[in-house]
N, C-alpha and C. Protein backbone atom coordinates (compact mmCIF):
# COMPACT_ATOMS: atom_id res chain seq x y z
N UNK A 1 -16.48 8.58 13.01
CA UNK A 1 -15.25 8.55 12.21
C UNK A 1 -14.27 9.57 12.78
N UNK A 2 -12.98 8.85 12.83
CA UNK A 2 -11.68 10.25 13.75
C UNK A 2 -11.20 11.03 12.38
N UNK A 3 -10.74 11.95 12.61
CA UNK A 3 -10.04 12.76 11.57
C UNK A 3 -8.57 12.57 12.56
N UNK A 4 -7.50 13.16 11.11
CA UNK A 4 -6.27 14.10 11.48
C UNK A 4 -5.99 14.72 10.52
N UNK A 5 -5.30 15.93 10.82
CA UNK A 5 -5.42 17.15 10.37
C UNK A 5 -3.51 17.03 9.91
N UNK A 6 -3.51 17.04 8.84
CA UNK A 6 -1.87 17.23 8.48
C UNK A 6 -1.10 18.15 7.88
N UNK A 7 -0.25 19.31 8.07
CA UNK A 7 0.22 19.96 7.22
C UNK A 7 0.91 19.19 6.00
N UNK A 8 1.56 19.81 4.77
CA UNK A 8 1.98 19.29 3.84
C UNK A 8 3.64 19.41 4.06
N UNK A 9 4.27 20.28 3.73
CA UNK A 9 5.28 20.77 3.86
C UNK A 9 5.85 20.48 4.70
N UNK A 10 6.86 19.68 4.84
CA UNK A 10 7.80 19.52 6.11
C UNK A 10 7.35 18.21 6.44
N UNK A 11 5.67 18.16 6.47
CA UNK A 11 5.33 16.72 6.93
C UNK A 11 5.18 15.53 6.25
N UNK A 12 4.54 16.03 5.21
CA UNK A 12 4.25 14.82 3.87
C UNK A 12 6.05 15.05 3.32
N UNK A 13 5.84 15.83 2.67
CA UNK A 13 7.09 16.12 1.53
C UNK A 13 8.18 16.80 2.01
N UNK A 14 9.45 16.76 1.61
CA UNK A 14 10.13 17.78 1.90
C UNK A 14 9.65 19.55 1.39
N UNK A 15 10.88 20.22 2.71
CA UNK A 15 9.95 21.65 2.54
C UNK A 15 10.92 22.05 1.34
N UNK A 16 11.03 23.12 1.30
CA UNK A 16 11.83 23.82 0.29
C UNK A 16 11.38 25.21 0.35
N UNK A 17 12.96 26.13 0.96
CA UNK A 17 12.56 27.71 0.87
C UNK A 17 12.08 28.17 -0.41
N UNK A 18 12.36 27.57 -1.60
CA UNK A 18 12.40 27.88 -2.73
C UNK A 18 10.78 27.76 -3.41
N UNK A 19 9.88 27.23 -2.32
CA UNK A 19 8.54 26.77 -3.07
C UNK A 19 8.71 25.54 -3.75
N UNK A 20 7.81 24.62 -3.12
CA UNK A 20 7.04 23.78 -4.13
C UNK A 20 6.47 24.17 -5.25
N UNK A 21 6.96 24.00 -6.11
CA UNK A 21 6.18 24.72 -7.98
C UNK A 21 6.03 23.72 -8.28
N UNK A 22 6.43 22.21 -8.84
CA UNK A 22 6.05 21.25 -9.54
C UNK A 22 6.28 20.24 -9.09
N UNK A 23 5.15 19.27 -9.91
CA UNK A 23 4.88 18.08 -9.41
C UNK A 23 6.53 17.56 -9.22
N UNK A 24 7.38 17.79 -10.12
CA UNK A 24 8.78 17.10 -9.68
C UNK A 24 9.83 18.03 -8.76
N UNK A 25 9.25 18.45 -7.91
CA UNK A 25 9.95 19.18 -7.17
C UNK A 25 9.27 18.67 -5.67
N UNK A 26 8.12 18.21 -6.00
CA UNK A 26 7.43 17.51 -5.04
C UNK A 26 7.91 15.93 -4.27
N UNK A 27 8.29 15.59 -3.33
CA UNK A 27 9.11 14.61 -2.82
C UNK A 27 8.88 14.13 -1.38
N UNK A 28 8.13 12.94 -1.40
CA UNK A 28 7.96 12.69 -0.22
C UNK A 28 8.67 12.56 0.85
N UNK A 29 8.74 12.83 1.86
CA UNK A 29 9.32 12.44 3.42
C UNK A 29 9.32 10.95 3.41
N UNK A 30 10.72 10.21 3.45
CA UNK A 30 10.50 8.38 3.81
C UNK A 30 9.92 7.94 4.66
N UNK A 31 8.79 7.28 4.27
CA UNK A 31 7.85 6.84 5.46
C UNK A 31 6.45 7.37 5.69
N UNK A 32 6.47 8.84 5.35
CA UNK A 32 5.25 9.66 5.44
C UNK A 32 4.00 9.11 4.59
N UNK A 33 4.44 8.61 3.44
CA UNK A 33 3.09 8.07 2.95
C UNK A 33 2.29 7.14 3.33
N UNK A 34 3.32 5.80 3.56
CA UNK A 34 2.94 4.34 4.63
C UNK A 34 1.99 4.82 5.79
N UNK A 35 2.77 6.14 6.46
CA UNK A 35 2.25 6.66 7.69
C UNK A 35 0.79 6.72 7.64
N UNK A 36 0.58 7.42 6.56
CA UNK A 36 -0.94 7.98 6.24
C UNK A 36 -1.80 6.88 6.05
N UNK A 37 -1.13 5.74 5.39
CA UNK A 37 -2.28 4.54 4.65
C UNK A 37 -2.24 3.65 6.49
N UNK A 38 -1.23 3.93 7.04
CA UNK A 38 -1.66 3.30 7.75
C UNK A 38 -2.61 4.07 9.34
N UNK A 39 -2.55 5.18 9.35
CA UNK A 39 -3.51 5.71 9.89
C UNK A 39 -4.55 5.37 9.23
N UNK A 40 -4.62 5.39 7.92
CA UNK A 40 -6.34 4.99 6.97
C UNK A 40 -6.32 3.40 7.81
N UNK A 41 -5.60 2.64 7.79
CA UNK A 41 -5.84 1.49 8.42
C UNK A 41 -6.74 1.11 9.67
N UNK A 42 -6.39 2.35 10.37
CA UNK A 42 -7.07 2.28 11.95
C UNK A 42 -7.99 3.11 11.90
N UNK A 43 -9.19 3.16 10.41
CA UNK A 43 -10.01 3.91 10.71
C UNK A 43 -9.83 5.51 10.78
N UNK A 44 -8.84 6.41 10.30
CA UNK A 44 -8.57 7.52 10.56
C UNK A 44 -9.04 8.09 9.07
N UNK A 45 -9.71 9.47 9.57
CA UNK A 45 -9.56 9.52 7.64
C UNK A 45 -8.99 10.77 7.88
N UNK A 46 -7.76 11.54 6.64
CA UNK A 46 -7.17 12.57 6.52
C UNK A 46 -7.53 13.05 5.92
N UNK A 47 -7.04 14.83 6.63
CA UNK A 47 -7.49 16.19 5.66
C UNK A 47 -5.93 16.52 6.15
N UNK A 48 -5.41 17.76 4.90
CA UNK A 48 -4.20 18.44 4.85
C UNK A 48 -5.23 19.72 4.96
N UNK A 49 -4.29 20.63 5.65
CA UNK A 49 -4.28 21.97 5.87
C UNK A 49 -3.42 23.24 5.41
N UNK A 50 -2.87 23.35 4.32
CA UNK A 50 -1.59 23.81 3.75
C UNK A 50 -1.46 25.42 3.12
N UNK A 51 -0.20 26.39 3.62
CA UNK A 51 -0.26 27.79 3.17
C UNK A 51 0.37 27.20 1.92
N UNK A 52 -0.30 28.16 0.89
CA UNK A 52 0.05 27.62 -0.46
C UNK A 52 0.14 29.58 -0.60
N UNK A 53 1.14 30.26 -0.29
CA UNK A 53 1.16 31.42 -0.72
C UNK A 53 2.33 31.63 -2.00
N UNK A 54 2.48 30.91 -2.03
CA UNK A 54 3.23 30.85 -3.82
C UNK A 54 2.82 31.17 -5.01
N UNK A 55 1.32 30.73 -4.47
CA UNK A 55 0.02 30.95 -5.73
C UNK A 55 0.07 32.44 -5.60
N UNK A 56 0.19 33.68 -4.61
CA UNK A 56 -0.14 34.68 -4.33
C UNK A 56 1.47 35.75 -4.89
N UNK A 57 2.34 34.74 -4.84
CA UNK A 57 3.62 35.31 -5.04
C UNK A 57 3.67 35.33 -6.62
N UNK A 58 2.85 34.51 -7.09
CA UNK A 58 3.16 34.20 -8.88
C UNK A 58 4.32 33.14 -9.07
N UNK A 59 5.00 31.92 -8.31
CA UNK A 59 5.68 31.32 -8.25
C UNK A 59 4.69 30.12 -9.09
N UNK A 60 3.27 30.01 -8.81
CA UNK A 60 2.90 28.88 -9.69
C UNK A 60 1.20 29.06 -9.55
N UNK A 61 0.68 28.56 -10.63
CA UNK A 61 -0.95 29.07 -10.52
C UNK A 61 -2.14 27.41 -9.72
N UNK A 62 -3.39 27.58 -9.53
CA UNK A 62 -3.98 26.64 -9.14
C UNK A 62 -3.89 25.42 -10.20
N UNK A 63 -3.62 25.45 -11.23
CA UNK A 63 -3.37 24.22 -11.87
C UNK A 63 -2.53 23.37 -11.81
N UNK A 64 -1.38 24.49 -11.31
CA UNK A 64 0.11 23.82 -10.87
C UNK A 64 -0.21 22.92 -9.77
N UNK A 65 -0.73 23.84 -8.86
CA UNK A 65 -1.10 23.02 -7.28
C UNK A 65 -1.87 21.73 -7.38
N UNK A 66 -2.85 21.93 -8.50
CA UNK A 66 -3.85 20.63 -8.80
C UNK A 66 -3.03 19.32 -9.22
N UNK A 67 -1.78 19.54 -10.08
CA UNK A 67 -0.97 18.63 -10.36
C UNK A 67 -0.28 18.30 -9.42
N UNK A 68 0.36 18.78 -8.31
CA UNK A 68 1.12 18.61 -7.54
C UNK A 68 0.32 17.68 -6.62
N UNK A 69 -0.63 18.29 -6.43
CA UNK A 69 -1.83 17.35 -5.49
C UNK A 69 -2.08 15.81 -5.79
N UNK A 70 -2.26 15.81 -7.19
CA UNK A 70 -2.46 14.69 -8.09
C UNK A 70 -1.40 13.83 -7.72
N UNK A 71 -0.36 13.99 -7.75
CA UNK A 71 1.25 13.47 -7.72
C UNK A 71 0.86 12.92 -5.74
N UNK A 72 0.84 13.97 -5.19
CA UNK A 72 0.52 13.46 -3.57
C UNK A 72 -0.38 12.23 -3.67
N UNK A 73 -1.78 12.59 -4.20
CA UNK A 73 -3.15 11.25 -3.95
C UNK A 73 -2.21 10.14 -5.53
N UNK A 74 -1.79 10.22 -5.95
CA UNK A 74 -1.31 8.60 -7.06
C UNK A 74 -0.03 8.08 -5.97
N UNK A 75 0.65 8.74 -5.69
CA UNK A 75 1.84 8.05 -4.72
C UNK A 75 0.93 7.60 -3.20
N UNK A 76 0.34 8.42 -2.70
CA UNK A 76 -0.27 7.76 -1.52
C UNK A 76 -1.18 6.62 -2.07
N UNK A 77 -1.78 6.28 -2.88
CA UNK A 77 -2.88 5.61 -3.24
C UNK A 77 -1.74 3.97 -3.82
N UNK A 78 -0.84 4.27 -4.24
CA UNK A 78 0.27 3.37 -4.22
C UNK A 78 0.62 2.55 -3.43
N UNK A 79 0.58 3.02 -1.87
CA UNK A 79 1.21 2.56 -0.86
C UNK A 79 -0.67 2.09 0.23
N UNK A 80 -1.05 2.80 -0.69
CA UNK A 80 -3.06 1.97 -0.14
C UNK A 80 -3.46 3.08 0.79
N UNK A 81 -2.88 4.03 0.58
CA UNK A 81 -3.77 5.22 1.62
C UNK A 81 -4.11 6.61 0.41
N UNK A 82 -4.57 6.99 1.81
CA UNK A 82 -6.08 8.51 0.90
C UNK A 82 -5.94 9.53 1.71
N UNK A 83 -6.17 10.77 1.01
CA UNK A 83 -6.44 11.83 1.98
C UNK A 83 -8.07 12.43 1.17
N UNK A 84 -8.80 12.64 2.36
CA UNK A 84 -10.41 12.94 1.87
C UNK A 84 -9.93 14.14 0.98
N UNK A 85 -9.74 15.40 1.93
CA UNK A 85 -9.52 16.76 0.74
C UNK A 85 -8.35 17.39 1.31
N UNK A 86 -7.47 18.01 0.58
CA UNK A 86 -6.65 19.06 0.54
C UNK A 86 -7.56 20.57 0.81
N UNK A 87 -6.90 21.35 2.06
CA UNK A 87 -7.72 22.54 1.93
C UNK A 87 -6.31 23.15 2.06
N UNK A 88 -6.23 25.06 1.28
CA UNK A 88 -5.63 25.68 1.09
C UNK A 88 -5.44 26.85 1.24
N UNK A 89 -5.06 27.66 1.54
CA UNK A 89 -4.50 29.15 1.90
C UNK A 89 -3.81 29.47 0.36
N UNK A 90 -4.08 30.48 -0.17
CA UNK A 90 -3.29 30.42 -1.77
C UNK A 90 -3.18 32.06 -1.61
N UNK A 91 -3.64 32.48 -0.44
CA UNK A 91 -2.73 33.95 -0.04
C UNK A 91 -1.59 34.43 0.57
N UNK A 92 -1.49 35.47 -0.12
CA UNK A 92 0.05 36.13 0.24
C UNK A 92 -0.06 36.60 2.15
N UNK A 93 1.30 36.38 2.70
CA UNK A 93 0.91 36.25 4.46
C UNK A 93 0.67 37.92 4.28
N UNK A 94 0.76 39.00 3.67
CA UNK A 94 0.16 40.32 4.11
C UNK A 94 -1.54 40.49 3.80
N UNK A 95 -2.04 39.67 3.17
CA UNK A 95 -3.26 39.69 2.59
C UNK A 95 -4.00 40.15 4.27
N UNK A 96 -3.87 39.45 4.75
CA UNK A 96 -4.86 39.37 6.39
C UNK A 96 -6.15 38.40 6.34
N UNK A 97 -6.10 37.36 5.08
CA UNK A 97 -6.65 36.68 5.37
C UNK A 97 -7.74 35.60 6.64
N UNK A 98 -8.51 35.47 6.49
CA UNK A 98 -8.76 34.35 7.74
C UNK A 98 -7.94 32.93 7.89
N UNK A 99 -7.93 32.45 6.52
CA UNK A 99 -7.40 31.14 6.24
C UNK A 99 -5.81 30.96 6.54
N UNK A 100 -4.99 31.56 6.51
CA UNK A 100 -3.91 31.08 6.42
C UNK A 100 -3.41 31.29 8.01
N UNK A 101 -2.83 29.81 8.19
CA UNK A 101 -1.77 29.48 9.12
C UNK A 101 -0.92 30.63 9.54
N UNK A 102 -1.05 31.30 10.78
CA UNK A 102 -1.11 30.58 12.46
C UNK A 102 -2.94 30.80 12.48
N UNK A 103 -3.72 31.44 11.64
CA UNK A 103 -5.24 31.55 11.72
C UNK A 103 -6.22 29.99 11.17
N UNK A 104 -7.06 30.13 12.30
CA UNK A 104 -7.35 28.79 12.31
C UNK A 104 -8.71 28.54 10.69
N UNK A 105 -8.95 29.70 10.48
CA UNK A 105 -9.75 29.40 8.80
C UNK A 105 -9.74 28.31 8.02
N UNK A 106 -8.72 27.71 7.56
CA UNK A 106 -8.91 26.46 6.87
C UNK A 106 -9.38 25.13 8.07
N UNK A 107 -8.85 24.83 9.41
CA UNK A 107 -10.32 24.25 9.98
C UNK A 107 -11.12 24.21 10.78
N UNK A 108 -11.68 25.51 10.08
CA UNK A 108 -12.70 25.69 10.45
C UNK A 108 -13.52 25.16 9.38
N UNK A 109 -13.09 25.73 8.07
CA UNK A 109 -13.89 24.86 6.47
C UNK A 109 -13.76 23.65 6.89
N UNK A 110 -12.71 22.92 7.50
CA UNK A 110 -12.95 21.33 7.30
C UNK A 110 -14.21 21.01 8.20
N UNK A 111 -14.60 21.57 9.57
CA UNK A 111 -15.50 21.49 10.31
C UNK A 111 -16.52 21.72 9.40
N UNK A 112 -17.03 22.76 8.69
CA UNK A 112 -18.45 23.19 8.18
C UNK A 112 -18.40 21.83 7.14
N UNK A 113 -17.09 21.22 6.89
CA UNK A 113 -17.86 20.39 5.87
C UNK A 113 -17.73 18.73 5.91
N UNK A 114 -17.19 18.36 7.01
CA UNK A 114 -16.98 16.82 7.55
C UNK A 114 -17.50 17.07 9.26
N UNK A 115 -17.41 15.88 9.33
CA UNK A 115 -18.55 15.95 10.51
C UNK A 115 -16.82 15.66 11.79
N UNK A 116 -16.41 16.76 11.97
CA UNK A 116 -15.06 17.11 12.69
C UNK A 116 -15.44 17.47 13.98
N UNK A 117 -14.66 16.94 14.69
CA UNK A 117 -14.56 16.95 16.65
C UNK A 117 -13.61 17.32 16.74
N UNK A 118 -13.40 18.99 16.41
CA UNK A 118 -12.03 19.58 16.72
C UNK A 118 -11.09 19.34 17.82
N UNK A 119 -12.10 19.25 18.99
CA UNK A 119 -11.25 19.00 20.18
C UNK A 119 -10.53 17.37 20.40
N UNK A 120 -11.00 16.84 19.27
CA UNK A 120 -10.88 15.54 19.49
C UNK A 120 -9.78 14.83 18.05
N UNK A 121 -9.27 16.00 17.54
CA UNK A 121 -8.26 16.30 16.03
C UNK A 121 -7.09 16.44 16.44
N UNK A 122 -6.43 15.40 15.98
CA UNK A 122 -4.88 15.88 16.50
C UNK A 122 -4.54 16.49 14.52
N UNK A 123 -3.84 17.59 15.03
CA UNK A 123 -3.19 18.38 13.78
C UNK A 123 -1.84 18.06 13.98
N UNK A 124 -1.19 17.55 13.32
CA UNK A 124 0.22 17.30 13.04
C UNK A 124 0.90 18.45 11.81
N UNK A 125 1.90 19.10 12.72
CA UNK A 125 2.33 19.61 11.79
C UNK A 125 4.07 20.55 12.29
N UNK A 126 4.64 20.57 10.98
CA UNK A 126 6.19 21.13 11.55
C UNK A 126 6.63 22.63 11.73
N UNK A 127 5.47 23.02 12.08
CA UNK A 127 5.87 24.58 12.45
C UNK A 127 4.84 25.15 13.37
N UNK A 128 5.57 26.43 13.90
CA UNK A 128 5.26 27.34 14.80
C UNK A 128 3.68 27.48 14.22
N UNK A 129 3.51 28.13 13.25
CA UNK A 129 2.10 28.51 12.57
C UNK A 129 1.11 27.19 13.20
N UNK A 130 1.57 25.99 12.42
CA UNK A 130 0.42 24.59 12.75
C UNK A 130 0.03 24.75 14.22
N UNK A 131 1.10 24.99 14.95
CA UNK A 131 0.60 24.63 16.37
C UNK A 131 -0.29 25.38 17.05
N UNK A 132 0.40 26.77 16.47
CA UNK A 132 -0.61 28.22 17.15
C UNK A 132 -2.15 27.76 16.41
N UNK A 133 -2.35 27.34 14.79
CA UNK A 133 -3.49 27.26 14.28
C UNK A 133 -4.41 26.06 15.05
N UNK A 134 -4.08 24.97 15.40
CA UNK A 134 -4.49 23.92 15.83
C UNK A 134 -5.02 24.22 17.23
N UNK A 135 -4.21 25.11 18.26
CA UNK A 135 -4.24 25.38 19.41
C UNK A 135 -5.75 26.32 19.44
N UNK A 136 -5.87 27.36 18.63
CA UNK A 136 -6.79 28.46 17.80
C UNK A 136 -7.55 27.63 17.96
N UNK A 137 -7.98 26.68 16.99
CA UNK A 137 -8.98 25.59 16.68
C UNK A 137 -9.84 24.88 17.92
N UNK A 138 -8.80 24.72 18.97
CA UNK A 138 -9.12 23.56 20.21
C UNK A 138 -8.87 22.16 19.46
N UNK A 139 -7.78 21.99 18.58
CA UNK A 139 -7.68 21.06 17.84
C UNK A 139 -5.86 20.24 19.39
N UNK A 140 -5.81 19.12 18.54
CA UNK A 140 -4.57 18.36 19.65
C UNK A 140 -3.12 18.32 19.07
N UNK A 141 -2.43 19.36 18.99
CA UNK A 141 -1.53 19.79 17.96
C UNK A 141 -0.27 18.53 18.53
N UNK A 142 0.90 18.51 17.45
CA UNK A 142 1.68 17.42 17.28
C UNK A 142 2.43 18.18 16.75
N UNK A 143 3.72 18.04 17.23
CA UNK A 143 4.92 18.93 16.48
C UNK A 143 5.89 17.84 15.72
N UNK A 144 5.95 17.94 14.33
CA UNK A 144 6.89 16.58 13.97
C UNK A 144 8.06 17.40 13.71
N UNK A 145 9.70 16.41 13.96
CA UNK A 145 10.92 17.38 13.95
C UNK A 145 11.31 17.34 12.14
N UNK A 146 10.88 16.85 11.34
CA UNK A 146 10.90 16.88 10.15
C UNK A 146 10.88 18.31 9.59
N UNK A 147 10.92 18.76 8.11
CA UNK A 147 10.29 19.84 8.04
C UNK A 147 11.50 21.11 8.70
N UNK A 148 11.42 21.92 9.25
CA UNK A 148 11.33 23.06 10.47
C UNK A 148 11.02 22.98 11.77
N UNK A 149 10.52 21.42 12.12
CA UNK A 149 10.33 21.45 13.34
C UNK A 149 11.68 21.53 14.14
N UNK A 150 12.58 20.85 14.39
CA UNK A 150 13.79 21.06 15.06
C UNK A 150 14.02 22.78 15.58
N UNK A 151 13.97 23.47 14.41
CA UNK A 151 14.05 24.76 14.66
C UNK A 151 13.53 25.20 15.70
N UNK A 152 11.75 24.76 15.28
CA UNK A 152 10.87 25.43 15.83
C UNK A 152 10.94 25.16 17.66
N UNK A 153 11.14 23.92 17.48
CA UNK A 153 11.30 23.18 18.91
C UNK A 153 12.57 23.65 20.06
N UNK A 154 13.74 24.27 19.45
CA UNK A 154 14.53 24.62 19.97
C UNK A 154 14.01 26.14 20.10
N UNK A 155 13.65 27.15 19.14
CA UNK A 155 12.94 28.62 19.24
C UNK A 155 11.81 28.92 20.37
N UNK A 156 11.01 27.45 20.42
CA UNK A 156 9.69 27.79 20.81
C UNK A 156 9.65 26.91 21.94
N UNK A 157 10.24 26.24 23.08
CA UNK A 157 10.58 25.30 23.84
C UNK A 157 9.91 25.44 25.01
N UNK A 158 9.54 26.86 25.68
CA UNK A 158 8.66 26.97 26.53
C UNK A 158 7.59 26.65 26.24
N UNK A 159 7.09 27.43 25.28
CA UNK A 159 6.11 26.99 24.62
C UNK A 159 5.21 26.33 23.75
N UNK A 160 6.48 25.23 23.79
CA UNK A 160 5.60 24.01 23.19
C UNK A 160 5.94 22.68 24.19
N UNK A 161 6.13 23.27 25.55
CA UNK A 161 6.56 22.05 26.32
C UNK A 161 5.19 21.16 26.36
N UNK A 162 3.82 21.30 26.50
CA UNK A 162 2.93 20.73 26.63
C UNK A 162 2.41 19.50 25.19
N UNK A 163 3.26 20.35 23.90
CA UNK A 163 2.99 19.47 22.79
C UNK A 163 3.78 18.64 22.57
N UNK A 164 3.22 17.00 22.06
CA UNK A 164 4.04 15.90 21.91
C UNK A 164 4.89 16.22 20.47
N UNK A 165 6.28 15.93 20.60
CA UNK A 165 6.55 15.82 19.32
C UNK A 165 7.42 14.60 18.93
N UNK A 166 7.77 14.45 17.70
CA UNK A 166 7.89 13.18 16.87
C UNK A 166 8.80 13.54 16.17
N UNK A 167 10.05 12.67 15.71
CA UNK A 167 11.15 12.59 14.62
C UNK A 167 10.30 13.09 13.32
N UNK A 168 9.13 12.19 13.07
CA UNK A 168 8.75 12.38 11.92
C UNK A 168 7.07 11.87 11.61
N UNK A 169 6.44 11.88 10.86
CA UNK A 169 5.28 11.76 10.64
C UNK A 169 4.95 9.91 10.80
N UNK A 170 5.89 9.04 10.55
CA UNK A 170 5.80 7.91 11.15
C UNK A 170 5.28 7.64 12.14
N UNK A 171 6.70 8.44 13.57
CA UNK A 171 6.23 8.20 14.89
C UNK A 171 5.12 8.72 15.49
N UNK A 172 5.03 10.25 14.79
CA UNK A 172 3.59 10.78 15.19
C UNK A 172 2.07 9.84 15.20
N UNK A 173 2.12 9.30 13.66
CA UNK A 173 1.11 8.22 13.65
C UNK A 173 1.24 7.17 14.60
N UNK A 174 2.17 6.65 14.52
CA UNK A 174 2.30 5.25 15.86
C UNK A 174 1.40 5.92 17.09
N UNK A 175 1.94 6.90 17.38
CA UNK A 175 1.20 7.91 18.72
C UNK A 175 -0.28 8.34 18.30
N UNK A 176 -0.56 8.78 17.81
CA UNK A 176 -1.95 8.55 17.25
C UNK A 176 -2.81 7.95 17.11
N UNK A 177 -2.44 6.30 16.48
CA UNK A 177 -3.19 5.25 16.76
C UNK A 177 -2.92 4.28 18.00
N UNK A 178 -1.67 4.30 18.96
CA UNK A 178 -1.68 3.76 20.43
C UNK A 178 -3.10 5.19 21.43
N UNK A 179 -3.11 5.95 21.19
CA UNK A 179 -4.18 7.11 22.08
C UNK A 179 -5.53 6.97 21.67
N UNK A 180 -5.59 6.70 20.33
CA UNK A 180 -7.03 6.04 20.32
C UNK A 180 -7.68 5.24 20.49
N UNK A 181 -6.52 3.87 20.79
CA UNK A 181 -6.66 2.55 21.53
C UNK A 181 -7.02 2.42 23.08
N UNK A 182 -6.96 3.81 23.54
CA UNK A 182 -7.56 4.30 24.99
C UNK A 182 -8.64 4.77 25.10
């Protein structure tokens, strides 16, 4: 079974400096959901990888996040796709955590607990952090311009000349499932 590894923010939903706090503040990216059911189509199954340091800021507690989540799996499940599990970072970036993004901790949990071929994981995701974390990993990082990627892509250009990137989580998938057809 293939995995892909997806950030939330920027990629699924729109980002927002302001924090995601509630389920109605929560808003998908056009297209991003289809994207996913149809990666589930070709056999792919998804995990999200997401800094949830809001929880750490007091902007919103794990119940909040559980609803918000809820709102992600009923709208994807709408359009006929799934994500296996949500894993999370719910620390503040001074903590020094292992888990949180550009540190590869959250998958590494997805490894200890799905039967994951890191080197063989493309991580899609719209920022500097995803790529460094994925790269960390030996995972096949994907820069989508959605999100912060644009930014990131113009900031970080040397150094992300080797990573493919994508308008948006659509095209990324199209690229995803044409490379596994090889």
């Amino acid at each position: 079974m293939t995995f892909v590894i997806l950030d939330r923010d920027g990629v699924i939903n729109y980002e927002s400096r302001e924090y995601i706090k509630s389920p109605e503040e929560w808003l998908p990216i056009p297209g991003s959901l289809e994207a996913i059911a149809e990666l589930n189509r070709h056999g792919f199954r998804i995990l999200i990888a997401t800094n949830q340091s809001g929880i750490a800021r007091g902007y919103y507690d794990l119940a909040m996040l559980d609803l918000i989540h809820e709102k992600l799996m009923m709208e994807l499940a709408a359009v006929g796709g799934h994500v296996e599990e949500i894993f999370f970072c719910p620390h503040h970036p001074d903590d020094g955590c292992v888990c949180r993004k550009p540190k590869a901790g959250l998958l590494y949990q997805m490894q200890e607990k799905y039967p994951l071929d890191l080197a063989h994981t493309f991580f899609i995701g719209d920022s500097y952090v995803d790529v460094l974390a994925a790269q960390s990993a030996g995972c096949l990082p994907i820069l989508v311009l959605s999100g912060n990627g644009q930014i990131v892509l113009k900031k970080h250009a040397a150094e992300l000349i080797h990573v493919p990137s994508f308008v948006d989580l659509a095209h990324a998938a199209s690229y995803v499932i044409e490379r596994n057809k090889s």
